[in-house]
PDB file of N, CA and C in Angstrom:
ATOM      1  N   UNK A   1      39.653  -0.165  40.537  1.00  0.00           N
ATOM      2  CA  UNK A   1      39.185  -0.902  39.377  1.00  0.00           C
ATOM      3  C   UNK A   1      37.661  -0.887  39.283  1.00  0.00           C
ATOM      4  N   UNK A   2      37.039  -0.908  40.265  1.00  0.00           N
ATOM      5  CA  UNK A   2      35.738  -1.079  40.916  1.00  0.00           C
ATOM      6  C   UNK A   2      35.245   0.176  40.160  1.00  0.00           C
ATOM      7  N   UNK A   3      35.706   1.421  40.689  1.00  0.00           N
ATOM      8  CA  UNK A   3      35.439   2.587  40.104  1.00  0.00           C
ATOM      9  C   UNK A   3      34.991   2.770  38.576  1.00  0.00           C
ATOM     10  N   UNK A   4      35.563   2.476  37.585  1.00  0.00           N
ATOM     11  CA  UNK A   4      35.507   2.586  36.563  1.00  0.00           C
ATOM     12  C   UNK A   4      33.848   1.517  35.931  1.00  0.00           C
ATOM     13  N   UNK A   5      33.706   0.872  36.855  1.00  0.00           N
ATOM     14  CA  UNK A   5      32.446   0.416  36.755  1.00  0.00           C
ATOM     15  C   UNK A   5      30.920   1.264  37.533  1.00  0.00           C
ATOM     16  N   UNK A   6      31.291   2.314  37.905  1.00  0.00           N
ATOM     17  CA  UNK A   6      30.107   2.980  38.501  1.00  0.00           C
ATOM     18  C   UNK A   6      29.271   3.617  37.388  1.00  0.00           C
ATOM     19  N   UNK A   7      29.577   4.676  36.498  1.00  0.00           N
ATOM     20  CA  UNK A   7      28.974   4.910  35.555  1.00  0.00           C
ATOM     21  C   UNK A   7      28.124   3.860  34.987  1.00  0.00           C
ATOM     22  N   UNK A   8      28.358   2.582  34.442  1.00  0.00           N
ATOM     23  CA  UNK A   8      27.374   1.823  33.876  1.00  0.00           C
ATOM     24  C   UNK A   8      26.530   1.234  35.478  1.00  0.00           C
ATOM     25  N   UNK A   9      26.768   1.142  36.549  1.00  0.00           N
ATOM     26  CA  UNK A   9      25.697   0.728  37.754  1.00  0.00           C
ATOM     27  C   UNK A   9      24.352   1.570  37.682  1.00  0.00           C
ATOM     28  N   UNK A  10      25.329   2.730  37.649  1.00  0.00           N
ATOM     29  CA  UNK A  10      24.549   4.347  37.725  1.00  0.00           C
ATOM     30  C   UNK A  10      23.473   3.995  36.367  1.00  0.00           C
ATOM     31  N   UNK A  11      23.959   4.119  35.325  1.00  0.00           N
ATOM     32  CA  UNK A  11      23.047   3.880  34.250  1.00  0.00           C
ATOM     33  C   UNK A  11      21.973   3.073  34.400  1.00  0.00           C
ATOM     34  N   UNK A  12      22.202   1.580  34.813  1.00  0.00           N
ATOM     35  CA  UNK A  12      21.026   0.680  34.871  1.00  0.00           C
ATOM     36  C   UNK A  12      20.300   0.767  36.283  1.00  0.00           C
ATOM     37  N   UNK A  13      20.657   1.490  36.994  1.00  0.00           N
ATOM     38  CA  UNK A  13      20.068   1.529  38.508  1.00  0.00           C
ATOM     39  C   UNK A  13      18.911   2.954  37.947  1.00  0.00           C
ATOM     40  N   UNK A  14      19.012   4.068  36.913  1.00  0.00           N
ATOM     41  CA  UNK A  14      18.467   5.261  36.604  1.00  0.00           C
ATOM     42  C   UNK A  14      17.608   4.629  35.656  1.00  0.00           C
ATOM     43  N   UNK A  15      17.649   3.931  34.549  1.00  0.00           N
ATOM     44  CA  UNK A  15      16.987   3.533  33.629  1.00  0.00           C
ATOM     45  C   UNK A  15      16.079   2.338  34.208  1.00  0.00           C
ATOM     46  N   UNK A  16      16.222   1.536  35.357  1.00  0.00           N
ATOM     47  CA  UNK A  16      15.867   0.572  35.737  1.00  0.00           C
ATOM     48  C   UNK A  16      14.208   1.630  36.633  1.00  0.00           C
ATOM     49  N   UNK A  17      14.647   2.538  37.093  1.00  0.00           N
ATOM     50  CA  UNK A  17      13.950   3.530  37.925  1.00  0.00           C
ATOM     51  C   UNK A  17      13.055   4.281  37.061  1.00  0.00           C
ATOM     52  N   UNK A  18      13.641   4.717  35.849  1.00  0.00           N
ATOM     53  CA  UNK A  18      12.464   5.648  35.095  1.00  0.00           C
ATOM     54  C   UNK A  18      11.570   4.555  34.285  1.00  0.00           C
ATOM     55  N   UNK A  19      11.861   3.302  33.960  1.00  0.00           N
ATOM     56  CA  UNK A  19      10.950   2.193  33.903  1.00  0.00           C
ATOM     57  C   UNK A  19      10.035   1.468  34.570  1.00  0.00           C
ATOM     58  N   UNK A  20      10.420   1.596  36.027  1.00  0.00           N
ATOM     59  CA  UNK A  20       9.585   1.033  37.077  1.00  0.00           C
ATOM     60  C   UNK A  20       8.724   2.225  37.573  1.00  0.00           C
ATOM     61  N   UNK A  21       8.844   3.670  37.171  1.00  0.00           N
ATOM     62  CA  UNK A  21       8.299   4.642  38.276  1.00  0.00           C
ATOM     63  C   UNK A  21       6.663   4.431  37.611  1.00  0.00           C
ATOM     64  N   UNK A  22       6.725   4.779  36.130  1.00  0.00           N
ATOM     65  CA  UNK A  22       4.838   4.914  35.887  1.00  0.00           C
ATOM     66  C   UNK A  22       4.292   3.578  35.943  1.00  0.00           C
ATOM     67  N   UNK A  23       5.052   2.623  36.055  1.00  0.00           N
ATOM     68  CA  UNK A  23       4.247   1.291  36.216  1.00  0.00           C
ATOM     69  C   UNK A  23       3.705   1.692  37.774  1.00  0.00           C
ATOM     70  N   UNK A  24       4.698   1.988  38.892  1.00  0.00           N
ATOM     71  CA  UNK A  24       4.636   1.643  40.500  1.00  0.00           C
ATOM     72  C   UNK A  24       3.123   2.947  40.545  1.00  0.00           C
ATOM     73  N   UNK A  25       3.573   3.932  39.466  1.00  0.00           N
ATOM     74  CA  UNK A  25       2.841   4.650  39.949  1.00  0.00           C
ATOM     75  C   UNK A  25       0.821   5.288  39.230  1.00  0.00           C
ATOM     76  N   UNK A  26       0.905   4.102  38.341  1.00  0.00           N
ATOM     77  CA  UNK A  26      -0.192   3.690  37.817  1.00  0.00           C
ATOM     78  C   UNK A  26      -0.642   2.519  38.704  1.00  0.00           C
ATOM     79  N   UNK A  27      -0.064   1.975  39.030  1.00  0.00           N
ATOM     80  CA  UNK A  27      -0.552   0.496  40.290  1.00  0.00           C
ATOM     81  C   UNK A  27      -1.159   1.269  41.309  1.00  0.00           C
ATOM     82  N   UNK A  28      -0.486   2.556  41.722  1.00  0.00           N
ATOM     83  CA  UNK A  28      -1.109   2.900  43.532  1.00  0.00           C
ATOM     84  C   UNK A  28      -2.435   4.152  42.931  1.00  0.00           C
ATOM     85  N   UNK A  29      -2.326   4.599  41.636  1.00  0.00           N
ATOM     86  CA  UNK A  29      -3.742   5.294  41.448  1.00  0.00           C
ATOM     87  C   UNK A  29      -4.605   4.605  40.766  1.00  0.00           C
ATOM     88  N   UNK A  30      -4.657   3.467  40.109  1.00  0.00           N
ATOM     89  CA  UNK A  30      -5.581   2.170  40.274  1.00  0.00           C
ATOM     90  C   UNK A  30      -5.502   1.270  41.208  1.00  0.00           C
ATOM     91  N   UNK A  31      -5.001   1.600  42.199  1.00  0.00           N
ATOM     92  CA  UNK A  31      -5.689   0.810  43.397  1.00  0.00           C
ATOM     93  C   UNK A  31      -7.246   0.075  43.966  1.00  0.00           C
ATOM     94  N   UNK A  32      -7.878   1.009  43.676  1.00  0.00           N
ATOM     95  CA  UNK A  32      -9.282   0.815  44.330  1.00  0.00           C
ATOM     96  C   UNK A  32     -10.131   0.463  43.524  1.00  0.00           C
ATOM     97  N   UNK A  33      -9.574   0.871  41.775  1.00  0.00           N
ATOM     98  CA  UNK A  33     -11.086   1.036  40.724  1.00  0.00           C
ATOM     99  C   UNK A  33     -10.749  -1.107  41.079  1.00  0.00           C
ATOM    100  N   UNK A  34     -12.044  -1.018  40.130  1.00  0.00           N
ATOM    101  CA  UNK A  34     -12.817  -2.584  39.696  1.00  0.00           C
ATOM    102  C   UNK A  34     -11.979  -2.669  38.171  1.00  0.00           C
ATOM    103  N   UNK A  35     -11.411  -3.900  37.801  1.00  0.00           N
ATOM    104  CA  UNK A  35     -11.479  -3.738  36.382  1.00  0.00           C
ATOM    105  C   UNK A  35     -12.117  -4.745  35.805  1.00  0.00           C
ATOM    106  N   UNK A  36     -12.761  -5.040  34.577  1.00  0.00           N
ATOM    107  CA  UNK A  36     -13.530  -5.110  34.153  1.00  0.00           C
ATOM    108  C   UNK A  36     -13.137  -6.263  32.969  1.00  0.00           C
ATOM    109  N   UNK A  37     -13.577  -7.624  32.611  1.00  0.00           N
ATOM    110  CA  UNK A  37     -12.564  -8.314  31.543  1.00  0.00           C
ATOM    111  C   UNK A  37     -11.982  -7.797  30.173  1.00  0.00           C
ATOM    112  N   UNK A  38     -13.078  -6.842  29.609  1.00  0.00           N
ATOM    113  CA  UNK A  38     -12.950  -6.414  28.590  1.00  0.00           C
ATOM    114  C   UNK A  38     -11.768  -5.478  28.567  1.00  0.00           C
ATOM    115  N   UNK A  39     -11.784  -4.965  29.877  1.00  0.00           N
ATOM    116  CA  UNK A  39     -10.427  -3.809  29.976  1.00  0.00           C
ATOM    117  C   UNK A  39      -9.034  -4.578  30.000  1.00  0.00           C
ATOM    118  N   UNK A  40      -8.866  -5.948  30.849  1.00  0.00           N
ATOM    119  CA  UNK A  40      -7.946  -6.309  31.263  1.00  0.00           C
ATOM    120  C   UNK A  40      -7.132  -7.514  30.006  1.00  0.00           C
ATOM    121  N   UNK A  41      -8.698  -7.394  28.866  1.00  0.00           N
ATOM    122  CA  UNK A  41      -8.065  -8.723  28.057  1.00  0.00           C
ATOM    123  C   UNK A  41      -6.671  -8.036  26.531  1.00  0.00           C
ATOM    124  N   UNK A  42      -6.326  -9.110  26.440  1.00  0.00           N
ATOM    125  CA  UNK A  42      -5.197  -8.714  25.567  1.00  0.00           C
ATOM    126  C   UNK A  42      -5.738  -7.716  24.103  1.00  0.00           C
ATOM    127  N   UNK A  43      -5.093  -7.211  23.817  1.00  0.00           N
ATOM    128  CA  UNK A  43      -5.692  -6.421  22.363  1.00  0.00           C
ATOM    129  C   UNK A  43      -5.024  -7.263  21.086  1.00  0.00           C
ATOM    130  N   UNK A  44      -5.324  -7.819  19.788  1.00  0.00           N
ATOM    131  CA  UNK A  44      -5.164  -8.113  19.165  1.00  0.00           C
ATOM    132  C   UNK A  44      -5.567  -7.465  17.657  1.00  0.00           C
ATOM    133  N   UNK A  45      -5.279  -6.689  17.646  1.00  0.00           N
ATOM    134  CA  UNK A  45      -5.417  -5.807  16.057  1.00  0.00           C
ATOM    135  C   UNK A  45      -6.587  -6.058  15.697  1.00  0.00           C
ATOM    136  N   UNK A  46      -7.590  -5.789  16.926  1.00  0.00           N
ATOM    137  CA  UNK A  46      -8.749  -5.543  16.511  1.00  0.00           C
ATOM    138  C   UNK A  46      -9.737  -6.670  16.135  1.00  0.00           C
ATOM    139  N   UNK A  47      -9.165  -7.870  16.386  1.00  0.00           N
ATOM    140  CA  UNK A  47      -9.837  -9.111  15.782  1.00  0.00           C
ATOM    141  C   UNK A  47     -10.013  -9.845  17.299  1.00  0.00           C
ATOM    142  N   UNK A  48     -10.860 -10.329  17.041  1.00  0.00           N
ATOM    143  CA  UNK A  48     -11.571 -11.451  18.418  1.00  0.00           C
ATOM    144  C   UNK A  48     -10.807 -12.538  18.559  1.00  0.00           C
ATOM    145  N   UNK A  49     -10.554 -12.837  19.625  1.00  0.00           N
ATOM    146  CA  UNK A  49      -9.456 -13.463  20.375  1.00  0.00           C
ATOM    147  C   UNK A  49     -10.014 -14.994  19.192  1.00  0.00           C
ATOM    148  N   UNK A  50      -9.360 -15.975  18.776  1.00  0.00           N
ATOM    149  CA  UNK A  50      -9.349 -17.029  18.143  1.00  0.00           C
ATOM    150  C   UNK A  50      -8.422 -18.396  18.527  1.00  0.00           C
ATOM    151  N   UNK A  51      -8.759 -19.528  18.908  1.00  0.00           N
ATOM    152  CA  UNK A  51      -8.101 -20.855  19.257  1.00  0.00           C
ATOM    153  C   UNK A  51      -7.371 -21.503  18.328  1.00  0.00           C
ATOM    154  N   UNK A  52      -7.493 -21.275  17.173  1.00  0.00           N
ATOM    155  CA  UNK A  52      -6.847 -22.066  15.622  1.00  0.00           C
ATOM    156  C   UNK A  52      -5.835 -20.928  15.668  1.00  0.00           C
ATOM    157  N   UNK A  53      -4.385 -21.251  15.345  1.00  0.00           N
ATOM    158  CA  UNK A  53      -3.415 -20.243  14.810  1.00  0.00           C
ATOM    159  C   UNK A  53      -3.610 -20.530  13.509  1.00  0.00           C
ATOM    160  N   UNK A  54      -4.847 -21.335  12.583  1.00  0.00           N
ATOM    161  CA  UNK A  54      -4.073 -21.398  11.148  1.00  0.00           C
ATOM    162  C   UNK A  54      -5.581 -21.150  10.729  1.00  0.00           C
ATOM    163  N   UNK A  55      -6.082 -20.063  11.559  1.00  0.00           N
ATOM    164  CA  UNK A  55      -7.436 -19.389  10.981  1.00  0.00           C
ATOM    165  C   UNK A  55      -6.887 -18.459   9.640  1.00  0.00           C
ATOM    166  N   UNK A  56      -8.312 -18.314   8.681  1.00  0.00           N
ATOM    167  CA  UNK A  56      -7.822 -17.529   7.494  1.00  0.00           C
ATOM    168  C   UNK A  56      -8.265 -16.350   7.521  1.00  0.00           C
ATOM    169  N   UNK A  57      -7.518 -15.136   7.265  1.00  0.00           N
ATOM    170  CA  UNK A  57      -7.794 -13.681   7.702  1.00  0.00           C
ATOM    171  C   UNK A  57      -8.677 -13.428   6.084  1.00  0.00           C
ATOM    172  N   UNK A  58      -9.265 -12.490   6.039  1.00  0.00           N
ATOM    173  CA  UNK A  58      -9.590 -11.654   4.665  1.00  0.00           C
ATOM    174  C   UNK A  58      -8.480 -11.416   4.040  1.00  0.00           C
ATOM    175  N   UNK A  59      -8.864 -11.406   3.055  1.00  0.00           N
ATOM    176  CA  UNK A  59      -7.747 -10.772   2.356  1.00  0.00           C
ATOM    177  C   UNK A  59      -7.732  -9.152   1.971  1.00  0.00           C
ATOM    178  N   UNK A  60      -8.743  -8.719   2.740  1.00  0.00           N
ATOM    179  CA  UNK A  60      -8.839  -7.303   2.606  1.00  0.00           C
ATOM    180  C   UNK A  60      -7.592  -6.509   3.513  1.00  0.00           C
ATOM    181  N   UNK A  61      -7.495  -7.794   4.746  1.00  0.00           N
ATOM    182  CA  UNK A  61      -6.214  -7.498   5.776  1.00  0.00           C
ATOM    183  C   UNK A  61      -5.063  -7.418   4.790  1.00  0.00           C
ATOM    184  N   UNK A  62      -4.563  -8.286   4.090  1.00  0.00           N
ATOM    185  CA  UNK A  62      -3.621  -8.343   3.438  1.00  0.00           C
ATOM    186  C   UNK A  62      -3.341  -6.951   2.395  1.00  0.00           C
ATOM    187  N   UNK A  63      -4.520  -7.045   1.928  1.00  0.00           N
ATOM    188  CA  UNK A  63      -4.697  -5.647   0.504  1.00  0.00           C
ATOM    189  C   UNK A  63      -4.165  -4.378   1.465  1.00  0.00           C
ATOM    190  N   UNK A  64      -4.789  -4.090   2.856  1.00  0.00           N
ATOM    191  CA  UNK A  64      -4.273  -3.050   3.556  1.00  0.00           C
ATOM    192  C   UNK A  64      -2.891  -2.728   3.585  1.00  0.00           C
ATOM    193  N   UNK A  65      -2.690  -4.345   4.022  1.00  0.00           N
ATOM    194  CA  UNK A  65      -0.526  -3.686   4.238  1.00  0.00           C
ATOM    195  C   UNK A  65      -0.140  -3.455   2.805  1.00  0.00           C
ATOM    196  N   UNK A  66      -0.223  -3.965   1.781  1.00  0.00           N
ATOM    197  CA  UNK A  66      -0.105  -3.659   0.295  1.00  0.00           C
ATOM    198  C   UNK A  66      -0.193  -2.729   0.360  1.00  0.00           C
ATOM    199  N   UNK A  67      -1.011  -2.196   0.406  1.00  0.00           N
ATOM    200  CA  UNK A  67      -1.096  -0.844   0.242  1.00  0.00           C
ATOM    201  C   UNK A  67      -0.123   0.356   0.894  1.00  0.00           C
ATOM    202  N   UNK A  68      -0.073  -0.201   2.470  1.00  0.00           N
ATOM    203  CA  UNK A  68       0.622   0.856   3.514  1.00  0.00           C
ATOM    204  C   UNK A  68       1.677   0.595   2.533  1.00  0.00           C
ATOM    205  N   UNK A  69       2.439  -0.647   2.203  1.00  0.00           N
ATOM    206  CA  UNK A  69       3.728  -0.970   1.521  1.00  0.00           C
ATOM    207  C   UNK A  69       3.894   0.177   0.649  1.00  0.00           C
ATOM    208  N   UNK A  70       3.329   0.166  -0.556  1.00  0.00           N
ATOM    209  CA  UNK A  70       3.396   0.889  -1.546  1.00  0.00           C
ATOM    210  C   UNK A  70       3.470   2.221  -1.437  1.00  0.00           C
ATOM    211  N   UNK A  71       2.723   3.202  -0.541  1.00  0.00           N
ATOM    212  CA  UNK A  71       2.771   4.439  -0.269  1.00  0.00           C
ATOM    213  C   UNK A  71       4.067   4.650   0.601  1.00  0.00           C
ATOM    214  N   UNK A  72       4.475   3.756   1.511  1.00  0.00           N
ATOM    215  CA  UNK A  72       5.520   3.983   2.752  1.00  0.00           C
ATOM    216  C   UNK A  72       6.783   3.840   1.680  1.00  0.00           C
ATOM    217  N   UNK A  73       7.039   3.174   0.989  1.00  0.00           N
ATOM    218  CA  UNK A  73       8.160   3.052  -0.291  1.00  0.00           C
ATOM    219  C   UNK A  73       7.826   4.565  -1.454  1.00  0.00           C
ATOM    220  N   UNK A  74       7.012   4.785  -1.392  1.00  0.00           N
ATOM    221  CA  UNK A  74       6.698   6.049  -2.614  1.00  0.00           C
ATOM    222  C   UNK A  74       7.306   7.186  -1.917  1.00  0.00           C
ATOM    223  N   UNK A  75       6.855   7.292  -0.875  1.00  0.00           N
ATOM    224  CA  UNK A  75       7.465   8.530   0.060  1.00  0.00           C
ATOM    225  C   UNK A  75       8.825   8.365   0.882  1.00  0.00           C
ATOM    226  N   UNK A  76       9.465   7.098   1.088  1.00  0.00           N
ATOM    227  CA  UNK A  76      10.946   7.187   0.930  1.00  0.00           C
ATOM    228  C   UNK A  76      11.487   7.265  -0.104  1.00  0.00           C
ATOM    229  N   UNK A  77      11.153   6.701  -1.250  1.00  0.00           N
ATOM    230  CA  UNK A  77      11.790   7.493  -2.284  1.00  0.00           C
ATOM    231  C   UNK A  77      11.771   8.684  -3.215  1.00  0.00           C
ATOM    232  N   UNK A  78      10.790   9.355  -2.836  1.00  0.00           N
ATOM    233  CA  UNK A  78      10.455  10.486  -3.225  1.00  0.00           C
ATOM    234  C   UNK A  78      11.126  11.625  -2.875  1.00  0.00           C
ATOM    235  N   UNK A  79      11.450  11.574  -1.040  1.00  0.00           N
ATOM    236  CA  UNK A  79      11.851  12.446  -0.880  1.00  0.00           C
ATOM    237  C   UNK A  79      13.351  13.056  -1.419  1.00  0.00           C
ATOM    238  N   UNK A  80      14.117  11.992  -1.098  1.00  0.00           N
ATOM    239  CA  UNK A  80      15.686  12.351  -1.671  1.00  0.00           C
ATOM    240  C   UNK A  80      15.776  12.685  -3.202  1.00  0.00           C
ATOM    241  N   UNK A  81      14.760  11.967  -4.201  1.00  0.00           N
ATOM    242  CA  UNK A  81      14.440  12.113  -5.418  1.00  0.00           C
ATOM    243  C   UNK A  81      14.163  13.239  -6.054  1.00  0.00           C
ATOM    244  N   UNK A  82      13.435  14.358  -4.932  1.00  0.00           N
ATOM    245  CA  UNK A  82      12.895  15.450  -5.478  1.00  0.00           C
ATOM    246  C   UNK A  82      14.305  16.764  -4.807  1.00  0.00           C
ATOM    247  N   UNK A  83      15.207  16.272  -3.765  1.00  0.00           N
ATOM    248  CA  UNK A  83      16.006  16.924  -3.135  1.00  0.00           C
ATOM    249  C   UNK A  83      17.199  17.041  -4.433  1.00  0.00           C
ATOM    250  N   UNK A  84      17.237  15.763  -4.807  1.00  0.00           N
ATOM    251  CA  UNK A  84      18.590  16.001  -5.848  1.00  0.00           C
ATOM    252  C   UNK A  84      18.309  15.800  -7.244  1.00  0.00           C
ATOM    253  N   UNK A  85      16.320  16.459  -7.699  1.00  0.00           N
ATOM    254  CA  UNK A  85      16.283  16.192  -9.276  1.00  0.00           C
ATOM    255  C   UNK A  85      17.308  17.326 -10.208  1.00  0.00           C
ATOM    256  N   UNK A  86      17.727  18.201  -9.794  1.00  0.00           N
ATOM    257  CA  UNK A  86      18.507  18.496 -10.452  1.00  0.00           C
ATOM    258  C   UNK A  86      19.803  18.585 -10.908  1.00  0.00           C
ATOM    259  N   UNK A  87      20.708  17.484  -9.873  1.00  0.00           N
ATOM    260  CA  UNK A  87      21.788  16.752 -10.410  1.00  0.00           C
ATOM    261  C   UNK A  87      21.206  15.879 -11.311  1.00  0.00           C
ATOM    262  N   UNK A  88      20.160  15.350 -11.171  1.00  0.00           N
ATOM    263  CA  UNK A  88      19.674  13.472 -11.493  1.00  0.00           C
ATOM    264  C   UNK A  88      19.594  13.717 -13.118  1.00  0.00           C
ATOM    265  N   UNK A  89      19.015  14.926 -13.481  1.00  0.00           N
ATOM    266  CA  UNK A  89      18.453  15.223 -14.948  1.00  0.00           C
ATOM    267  C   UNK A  89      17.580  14.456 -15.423  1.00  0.00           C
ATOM    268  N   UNK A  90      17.309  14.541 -16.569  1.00  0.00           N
ATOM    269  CA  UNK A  90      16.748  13.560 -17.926  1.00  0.00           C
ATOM    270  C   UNK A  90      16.436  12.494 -16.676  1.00  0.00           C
ATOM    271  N   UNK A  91      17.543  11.637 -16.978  1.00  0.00           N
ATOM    272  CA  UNK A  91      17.719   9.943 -16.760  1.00  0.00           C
ATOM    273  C   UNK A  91      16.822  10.051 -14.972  1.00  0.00           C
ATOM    274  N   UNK A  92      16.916  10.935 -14.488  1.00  0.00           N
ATOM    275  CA  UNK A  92      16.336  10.726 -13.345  1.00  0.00           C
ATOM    276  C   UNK A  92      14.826  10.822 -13.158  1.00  0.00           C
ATOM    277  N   UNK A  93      14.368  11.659 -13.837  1.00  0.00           N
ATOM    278  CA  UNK A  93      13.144  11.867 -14.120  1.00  0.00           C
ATOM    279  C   UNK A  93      12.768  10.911 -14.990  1.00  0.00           C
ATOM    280  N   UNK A  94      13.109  10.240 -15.708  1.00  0.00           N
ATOM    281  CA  UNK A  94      12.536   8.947 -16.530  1.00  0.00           C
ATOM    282  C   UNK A  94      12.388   7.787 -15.330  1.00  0.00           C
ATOM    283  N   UNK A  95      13.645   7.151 -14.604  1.00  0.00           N
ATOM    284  CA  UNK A  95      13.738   6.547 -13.487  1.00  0.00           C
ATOM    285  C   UNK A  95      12.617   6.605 -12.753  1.00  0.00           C
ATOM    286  N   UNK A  96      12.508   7.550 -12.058  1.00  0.00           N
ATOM    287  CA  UNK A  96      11.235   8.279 -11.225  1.00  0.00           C
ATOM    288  C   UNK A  96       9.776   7.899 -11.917  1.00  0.00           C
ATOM    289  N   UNK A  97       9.483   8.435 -13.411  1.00  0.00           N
ATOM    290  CA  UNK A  97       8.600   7.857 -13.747  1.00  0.00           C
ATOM    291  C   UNK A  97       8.019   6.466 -13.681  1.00  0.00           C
ATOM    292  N   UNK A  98       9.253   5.696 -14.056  1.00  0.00           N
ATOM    293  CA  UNK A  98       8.510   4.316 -14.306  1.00  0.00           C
ATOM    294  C   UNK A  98       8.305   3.908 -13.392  1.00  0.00           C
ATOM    295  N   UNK A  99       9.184   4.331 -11.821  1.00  0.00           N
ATOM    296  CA  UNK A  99       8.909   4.187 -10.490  1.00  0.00           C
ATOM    297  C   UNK A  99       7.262   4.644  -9.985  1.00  0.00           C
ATOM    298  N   UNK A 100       7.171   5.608 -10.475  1.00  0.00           N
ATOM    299  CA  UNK A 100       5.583   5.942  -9.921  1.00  0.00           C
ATOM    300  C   UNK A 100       4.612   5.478 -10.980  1.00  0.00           C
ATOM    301  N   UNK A 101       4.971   4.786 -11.983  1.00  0.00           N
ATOM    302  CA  UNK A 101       4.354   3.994 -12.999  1.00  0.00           C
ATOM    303  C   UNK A 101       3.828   2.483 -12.147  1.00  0.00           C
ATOM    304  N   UNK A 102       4.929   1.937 -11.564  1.00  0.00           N
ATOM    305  CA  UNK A 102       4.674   0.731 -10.628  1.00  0.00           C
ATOM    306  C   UNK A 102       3.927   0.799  -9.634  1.00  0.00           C
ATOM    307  N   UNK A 103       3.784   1.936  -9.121  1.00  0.00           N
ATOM    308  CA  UNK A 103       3.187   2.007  -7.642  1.00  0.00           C
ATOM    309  C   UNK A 103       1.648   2.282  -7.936  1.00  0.00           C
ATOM    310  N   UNK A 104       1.655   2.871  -9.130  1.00  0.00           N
ATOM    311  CA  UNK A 104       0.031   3.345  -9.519  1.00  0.00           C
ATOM    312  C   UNK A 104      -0.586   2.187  -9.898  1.00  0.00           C
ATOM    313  N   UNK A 105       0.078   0.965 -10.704  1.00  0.00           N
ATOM    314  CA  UNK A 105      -0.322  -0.185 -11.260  1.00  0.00           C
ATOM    315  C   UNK A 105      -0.673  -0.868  -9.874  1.00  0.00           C
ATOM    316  N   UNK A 106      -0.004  -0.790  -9.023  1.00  0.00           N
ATOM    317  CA  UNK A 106      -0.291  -1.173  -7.623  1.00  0.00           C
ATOM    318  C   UNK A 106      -1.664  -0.857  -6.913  1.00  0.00           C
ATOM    319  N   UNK A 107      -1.441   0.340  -7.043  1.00  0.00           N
ATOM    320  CA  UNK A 107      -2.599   0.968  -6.250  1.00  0.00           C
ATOM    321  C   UNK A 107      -4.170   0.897  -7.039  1.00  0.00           C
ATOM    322  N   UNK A 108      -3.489   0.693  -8.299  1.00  0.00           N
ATOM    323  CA  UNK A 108      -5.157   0.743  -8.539  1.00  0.00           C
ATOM    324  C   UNK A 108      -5.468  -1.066  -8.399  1.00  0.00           C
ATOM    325  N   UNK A 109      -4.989  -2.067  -8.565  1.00  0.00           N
ATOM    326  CA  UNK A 109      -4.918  -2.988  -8.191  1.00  0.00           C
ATOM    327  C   UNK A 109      -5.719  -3.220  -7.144  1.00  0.00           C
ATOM    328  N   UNK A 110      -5.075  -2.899  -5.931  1.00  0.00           N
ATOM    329  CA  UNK A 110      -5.855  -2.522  -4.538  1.00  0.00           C
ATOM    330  C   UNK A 110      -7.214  -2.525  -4.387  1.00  0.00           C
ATOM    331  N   UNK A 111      -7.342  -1.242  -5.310  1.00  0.00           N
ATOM    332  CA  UNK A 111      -8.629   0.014  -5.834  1.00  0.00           C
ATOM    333  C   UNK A 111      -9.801  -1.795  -6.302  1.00  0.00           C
ATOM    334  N   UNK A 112      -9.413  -2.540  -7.312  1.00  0.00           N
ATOM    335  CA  UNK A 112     -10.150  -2.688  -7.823  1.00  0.00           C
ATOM    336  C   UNK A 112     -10.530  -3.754  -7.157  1.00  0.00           C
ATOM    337  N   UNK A 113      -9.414  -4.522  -6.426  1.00  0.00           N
ATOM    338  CA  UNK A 113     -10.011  -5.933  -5.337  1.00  0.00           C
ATOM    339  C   UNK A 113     -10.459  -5.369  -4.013  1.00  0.00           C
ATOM    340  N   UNK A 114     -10.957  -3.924  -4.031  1.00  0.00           N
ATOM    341  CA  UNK A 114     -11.279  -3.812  -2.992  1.00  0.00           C
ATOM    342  C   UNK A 114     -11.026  -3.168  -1.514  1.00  0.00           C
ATOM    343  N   UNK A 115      -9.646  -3.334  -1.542  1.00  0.00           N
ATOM    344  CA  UNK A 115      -9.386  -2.872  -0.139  1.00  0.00           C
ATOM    345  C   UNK A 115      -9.450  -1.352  -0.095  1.00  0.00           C
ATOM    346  N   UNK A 116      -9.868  -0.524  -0.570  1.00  0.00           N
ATOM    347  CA  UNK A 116     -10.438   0.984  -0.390  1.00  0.00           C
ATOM    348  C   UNK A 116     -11.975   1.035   0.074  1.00  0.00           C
ATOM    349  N   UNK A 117     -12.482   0.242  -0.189  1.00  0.00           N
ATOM    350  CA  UNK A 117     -13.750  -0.380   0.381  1.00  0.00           C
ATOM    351  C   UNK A 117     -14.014  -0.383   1.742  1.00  0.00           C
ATOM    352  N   UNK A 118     -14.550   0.928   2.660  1.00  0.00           N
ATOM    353  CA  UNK A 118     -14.697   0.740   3.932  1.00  0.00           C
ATOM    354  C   UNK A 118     -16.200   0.048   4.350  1.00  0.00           C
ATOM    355  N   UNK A 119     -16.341  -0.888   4.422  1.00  0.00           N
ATOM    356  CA  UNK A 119     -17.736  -1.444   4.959  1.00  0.00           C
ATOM    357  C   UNK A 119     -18.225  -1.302   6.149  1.00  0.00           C
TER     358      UNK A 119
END
C-alpha cells in the first residue's frame, strides 16, 4: 500500500532539493563577502521605504499601469482578431475598429495628463 505512495515522496524529496540547492549554494559562495545595508534591504518598486501605508503615490504611478492596461488588452486582442479576420468579415472589422477607437481615446488621455512624460 505504502508503495503506491513513493512516486509522490520521490517528487517532493526532488523538488524540495532543486529548491534548496541555489539557495545552499549561493550561501557557501557568499560566505566571506561583507554585505552592505543597501544590498540587504528589501526592494520596493523603486520607491523609498515609507512608515504611513496610506501615503499618496503620484498619479503618474497610476497613469503608467493605465497605460500597461490598455496596450496588454490591445495585443490580446489583436492577435486572434487578425488570425480569423477573414471569417469575421465586414462586422469584424467594424468591431475591431471601435475597439482600437477606445484604446486610442485612452492613450491619448495618458499622452495629455502626462504619464509619457519622462522627467
Amino acid at each position: 500500500m505504502l508503495s503506491n505512495y513513493f512516486p509522490i515522496l520521490l517528487f517532493i524529496i526532488v523538488s524540495a532539493a532543486i529548491g534548496a540547492f541555489p539557495i545552499i549554494l549561493s550561501r557557501l559562495i557568499n560566505k566571506g563577502k561583507n554585505n552592505n545595508k543597501a544590498k540587504t534591504s528589501a526592494y520596493e518598486c523603486g520607491f523609498d521605504s515609507f512608515d504611513d501605508a496610506r501615503m499618496k503615490f503620484d498619479i503618474r504611478y497610476y497613469l503608467v499601469a493605465i497605460l500597461f492596461i490598455i496596450f496588454d488588452l490591445e495585443i490580446a486582442f489583436l492577435f486572434p482578431w487578425a488570425v480569423a479576420l477573414e471569417s469575421l468579415g465586414t462586422s469584424g472589422l467594424i468591431t475591431m475598429s471601435i475597439f482600437l477607437l477606445v484604446l486610442i481615446i485612452g492613450f491619448i488621455y495618458e499622452w495629455k495628463k502626462g504619464a509619457l512624460d519622462w522627467d
